[in-house]
N, C-alpha and C. Protein backbone atom coordinates (compact mmCIF):
# COMPACT_ATOMS: atom_id res chain seq x y z
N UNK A 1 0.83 -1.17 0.00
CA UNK A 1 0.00 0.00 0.00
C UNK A 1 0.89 1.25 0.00
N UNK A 2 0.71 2.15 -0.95
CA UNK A 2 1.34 3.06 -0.76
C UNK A 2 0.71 4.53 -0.15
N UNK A 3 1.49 5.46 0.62
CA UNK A 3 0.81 6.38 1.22
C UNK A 3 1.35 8.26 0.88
N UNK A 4 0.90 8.44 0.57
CA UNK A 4 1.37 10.18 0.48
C UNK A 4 1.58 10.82 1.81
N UNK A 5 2.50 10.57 2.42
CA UNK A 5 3.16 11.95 3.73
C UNK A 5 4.10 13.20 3.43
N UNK A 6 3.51 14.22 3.72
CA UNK A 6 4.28 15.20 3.37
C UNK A 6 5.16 15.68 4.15
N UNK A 7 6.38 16.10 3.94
CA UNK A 7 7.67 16.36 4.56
C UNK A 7 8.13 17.58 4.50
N UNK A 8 8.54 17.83 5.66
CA UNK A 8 9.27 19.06 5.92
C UNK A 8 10.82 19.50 5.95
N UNK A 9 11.35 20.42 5.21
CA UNK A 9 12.70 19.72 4.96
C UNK A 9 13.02 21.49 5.45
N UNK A 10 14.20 21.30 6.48
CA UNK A 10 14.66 22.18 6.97
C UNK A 10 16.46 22.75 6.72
N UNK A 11 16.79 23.67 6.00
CA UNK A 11 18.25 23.52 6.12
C UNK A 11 18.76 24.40 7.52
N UNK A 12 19.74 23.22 8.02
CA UNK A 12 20.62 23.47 9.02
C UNK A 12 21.58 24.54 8.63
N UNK A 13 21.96 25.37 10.39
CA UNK A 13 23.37 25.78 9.78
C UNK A 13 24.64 24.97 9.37
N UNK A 14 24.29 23.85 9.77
CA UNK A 14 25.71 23.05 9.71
C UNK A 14 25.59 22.38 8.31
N UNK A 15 25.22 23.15 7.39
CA UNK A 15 25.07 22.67 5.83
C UNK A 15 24.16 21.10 5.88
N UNK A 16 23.47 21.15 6.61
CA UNK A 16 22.52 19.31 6.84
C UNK A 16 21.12 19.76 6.24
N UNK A 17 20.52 19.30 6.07
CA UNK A 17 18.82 19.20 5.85
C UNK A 17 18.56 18.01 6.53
N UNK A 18 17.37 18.70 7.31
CA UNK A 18 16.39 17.72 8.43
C UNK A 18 15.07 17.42 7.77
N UNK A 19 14.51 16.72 7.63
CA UNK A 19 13.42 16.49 7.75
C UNK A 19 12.28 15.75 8.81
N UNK A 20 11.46 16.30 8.53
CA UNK A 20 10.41 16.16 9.63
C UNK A 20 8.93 15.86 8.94
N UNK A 21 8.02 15.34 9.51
CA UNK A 21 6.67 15.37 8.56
C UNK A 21 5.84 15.30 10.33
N UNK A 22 4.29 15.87 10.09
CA UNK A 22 3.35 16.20 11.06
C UNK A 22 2.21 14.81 10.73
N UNK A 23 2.66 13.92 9.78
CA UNK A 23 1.75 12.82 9.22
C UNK A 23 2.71 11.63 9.98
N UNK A 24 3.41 11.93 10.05
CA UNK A 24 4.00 10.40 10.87
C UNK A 24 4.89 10.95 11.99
N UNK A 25 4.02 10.42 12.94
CA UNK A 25 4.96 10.82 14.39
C UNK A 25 6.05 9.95 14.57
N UNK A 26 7.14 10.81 15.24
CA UNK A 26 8.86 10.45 15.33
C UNK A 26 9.72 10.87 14.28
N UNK A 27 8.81 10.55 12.93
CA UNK A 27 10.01 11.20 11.65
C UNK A 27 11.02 12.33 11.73
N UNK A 28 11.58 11.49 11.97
CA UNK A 28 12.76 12.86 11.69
C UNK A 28 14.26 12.17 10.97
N UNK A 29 14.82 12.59 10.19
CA UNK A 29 15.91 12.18 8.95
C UNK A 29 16.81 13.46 8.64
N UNK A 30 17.95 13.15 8.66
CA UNK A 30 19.28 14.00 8.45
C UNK A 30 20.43 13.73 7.33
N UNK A 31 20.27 14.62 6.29
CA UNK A 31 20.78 14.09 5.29
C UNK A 31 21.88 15.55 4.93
N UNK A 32 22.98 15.16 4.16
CA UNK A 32 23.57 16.55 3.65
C UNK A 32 23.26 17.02 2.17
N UNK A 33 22.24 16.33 1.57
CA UNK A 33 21.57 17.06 0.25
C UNK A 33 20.51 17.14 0.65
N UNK A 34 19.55 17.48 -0.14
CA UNK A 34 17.69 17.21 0.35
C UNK A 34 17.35 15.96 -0.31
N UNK A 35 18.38 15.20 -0.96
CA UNK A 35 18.01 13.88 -2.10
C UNK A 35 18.50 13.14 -0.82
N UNK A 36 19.26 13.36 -0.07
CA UNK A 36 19.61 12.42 0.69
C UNK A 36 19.01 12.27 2.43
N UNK A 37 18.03 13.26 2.65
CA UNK A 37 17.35 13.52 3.45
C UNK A 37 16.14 12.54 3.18
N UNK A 38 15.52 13.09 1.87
CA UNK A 38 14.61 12.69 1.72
C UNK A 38 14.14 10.89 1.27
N UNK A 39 15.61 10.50 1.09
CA UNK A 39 15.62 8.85 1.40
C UNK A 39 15.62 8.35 2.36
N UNK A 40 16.38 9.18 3.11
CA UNK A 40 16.89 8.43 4.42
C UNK A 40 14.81 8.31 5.30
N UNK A 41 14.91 9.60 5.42
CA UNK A 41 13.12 9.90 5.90
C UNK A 41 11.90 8.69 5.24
N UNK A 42 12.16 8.31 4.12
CA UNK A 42 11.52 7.19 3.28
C UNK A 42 11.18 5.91 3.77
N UNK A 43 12.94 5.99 4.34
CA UNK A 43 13.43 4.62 5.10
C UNK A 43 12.56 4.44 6.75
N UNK A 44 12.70 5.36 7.09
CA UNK A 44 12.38 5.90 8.45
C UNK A 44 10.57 5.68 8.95
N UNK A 45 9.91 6.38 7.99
CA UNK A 45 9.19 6.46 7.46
C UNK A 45 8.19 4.60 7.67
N UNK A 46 9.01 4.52 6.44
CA UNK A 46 8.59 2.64 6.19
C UNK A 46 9.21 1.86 7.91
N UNK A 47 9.70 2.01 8.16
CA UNK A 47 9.57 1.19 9.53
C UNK A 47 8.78 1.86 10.49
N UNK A 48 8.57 3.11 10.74
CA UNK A 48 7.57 3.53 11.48
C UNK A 48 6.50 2.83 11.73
N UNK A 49 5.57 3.34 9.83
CA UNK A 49 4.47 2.45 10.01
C UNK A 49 4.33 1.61 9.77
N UNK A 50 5.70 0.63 9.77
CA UNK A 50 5.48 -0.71 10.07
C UNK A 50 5.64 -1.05 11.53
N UNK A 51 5.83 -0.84 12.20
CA UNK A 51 6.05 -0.63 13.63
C UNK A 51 4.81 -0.85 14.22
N UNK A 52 4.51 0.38 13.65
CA UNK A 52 2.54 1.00 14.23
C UNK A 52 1.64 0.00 13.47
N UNK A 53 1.89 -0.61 12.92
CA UNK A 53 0.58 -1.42 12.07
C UNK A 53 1.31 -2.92 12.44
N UNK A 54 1.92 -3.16 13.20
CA UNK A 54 2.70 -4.31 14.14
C UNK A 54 2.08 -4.20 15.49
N UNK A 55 2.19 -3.01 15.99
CA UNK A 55 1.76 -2.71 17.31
C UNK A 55 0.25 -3.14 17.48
N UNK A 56 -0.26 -2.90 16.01
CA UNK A 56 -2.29 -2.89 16.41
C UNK A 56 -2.47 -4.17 16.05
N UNK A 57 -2.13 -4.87 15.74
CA UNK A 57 -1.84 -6.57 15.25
C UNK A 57 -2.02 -7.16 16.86
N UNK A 58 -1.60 -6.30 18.04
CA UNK A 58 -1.37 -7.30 18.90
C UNK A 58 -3.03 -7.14 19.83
């Protein structure tokens, strides 16, 4: 199933981009491009709500 979460991508002073999204709680991903933020967050992301849709299983 795929899901549309929208992301918030912040540049650091320390030349990093953060991302964050208000659709999946905990997300947060640190990358030094926004291409590499925004994978890492993907990743992050996919175990979350696999986590949470593990958790309601029980």
């Amino acid at each position: 199933m795929e899901r549309i979460i929208k992301i918030h991508i912040e540049k650091l002073p320390e030349d990093l981009y953060l991302a964050t999204s208000d659709d999946v709680q905990g997300l947060v991903a640190q990358g030094r491009t926004v291409t590499e933020a925004l994978e890492i967050a993907r990743d992050v992301c996919r175990k979350l709500l696999e986590a949470q849709s593990g958790n309601a299983n029980m």
